[in-house]
Protein backbone atom coordinates (compact mmCIF):
# COMPACT_ATOMS: atom_id res chain seq x y z
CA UNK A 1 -0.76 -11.77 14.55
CA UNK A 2 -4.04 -10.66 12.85
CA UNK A 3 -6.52 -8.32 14.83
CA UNK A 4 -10.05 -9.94 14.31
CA UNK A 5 -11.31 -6.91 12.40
CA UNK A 6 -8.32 -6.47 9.94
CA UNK A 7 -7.29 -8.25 7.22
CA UNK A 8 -4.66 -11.25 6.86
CA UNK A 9 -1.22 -9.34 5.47
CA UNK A 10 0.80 -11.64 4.13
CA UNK A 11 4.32 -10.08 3.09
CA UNK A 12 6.83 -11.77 0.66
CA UNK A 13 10.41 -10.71 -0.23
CA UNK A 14 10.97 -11.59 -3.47
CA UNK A 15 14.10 -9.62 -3.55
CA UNK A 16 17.16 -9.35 -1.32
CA UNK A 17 18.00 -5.85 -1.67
CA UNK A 18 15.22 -5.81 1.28
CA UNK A 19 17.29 -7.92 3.24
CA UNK A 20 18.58 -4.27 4.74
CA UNK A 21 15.38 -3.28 6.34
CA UNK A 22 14.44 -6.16 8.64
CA UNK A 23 11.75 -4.28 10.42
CA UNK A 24 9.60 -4.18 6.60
CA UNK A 25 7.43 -6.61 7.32
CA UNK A 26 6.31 -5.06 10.77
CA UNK A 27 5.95 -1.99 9.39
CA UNK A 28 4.03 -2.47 6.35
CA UNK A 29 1.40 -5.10 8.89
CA UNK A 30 1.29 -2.13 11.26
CA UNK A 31 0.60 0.83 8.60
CA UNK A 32 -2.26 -1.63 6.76
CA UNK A 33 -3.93 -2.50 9.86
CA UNK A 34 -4.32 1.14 10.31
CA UNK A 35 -5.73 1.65 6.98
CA UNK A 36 -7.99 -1.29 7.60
CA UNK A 37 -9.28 1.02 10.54
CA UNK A 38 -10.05 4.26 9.12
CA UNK A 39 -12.02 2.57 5.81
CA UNK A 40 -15.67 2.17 5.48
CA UNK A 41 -15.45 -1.26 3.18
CA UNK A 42 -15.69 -4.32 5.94
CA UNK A 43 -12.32 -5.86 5.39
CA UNK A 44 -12.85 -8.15 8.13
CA UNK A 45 -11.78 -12.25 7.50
CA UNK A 46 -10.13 -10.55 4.20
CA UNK A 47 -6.72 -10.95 2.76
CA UNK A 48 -3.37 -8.33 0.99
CA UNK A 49 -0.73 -9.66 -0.28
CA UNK A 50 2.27 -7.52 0.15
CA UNK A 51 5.68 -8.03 -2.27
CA UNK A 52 8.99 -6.48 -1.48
CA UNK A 53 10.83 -6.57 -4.35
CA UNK A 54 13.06 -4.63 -6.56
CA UNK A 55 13.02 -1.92 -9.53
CA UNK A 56 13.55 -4.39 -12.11
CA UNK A 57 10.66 -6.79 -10.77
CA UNK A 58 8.33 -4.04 -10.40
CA UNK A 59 9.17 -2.51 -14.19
CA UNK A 60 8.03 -5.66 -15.53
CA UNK A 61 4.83 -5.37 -13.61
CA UNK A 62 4.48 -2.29 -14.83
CA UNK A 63 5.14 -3.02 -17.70
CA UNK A 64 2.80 -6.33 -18.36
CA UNK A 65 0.01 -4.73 -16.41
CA UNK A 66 -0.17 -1.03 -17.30
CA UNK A 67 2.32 -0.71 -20.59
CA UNK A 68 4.23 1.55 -18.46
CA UNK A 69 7.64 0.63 -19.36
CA UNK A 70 9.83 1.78 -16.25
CA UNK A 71 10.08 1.19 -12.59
CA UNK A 72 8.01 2.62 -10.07
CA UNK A 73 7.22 2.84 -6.39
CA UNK A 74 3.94 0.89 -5.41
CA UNK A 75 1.20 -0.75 -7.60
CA UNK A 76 -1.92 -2.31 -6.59
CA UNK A 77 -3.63 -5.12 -8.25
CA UNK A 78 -6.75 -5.12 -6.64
CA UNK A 79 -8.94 -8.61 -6.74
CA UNK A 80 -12.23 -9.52 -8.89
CA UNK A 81 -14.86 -9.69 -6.38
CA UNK A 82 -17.51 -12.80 -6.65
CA UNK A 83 -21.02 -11.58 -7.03
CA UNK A 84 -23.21 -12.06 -4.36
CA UNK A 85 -23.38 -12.03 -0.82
CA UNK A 86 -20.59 -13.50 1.17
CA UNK A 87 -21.59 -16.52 3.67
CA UNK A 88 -20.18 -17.84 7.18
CA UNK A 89 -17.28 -20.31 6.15
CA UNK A 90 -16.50 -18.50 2.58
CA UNK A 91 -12.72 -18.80 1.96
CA UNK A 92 -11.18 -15.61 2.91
CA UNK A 93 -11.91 -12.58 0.50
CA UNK A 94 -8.62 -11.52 -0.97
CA UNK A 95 -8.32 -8.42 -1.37
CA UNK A 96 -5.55 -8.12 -3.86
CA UNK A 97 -2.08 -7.58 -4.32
CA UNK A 98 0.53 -4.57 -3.31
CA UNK A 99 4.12 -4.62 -4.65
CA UNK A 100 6.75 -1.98 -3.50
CA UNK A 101 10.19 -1.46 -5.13
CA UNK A 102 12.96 -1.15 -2.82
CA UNK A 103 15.56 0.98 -5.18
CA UNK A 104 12.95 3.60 -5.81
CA UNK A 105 11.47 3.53 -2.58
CA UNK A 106 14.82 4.22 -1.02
CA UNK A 107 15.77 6.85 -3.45
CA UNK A 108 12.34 9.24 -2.79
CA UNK A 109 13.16 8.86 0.81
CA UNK A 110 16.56 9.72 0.78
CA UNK A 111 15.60 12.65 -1.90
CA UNK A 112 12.66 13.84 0.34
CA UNK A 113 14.45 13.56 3.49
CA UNK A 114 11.82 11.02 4.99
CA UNK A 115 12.69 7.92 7.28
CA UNK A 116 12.39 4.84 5.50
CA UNK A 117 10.33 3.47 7.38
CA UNK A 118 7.80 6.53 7.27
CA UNK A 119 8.33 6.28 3.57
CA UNK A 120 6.94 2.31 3.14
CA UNK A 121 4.23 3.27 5.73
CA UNK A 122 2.64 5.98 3.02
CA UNK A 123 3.12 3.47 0.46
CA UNK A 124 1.41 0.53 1.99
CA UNK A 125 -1.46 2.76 2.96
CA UNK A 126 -1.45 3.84 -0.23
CA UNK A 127 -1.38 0.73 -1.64
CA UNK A 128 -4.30 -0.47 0.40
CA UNK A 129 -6.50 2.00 -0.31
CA UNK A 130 -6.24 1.52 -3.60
CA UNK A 131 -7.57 -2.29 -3.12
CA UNK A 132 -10.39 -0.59 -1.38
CA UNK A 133 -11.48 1.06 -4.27
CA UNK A 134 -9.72 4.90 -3.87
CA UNK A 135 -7.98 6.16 -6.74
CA UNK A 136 -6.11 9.68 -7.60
CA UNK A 137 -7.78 9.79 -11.33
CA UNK A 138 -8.66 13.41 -11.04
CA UNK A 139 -8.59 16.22 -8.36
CA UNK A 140 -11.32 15.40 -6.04
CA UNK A 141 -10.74 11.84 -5.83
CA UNK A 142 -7.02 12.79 -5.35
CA UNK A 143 -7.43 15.27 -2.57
CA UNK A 144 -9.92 12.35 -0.68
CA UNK A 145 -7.38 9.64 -0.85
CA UNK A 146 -4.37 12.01 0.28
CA UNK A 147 -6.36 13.30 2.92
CA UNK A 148 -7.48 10.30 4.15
CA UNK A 149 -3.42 9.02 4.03
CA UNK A 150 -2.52 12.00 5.91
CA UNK A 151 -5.51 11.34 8.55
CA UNK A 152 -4.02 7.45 8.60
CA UNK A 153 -0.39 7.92 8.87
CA UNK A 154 -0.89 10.96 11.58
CA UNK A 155 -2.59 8.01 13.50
CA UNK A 156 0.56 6.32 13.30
CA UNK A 157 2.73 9.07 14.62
CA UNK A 158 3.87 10.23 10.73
CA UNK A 159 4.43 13.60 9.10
CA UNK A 160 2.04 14.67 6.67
CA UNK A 161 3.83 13.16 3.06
CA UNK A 162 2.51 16.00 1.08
CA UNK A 163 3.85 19.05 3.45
CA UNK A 164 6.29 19.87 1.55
CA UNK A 165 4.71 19.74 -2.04
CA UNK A 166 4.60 22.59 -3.77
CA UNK A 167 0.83 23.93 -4.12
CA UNK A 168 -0.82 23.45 -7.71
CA UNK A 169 -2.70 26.45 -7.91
């Protein structure tokens, strides 16, 4: 069910090592929507594409898209955006794309003693923001996103993610 003001989520599992967390999907709609919330950008009649797969899927992502050769925990491919002003009727703007690998998922959780499910929240709102236009490219824009993550996921009743990081002074 889509709230009128929030994007269209669609989630795929493309890999059954997520067959183990039946609850993804709802959690991943749920942490979105309450990105969709706390964003200026109008992401109204818009649409995210959200893929559950697997280290190996996500490595060749990586690797095609960013000529990072290994496996990682989220990327975000946001979409091209058509010039010009949207009208009444337009297809629904996508977005992008958000893909989140299960093995290394599951492995910073466990390591950082974080519920899974707390875990895949952060990463779908970090995901999302990302399609919004937020990046972590240097310091300030780093300290915005994370702070507006910790502002997001507090809404949904989770621990700040960076608490325990060391301090980079």
């Amino acid at each position: 069910m889509s709230h009128p003001n929030l994007p269209m989520t669609e989630v795929l599992v493309v890999a059954n090592c997520w067959q183990s967390e039946p609850d993804a999907e709802a959690v991943i709609q749920r942490a979105i929507a309450a990105a969709a919330g706390s964003v200026d950008d109008d992401v109204t009649d818009a649409e995210v594409a959200v893929m559950l797969t697997d280290d190996t899927g996500i490595r060749t992502l990586n690797s095609n898209w960013r000529g990072i050769d290994k496996a990682t925990n989220v990327l975000s491919f946001p979409a091209l955006q058509p010039e010009g002003a949207r009208k009444p009727g337009d297809a629904p703007r996508m977005l992008g794309d958000i893909a989140i690998a299960y093995e290394t998922m599951r492995r910073e959780a466990d390591e950082e003693q974080k519920p899974f499910d707390h875990h895949l929240s952060h990463l779908a709102v970090h995901g999302f923001l990302h399609l919004v236009g937020y990046d972590h490219e240097n310091d300030a824009d780093a300290e915005e996103m994370e702070a507006l993550e910790q502002e997001i996921l507090a809404e949904l009743g989770i621990p700040d993610p960076y608490a325990d990081r060391p301090r980079m002074d």
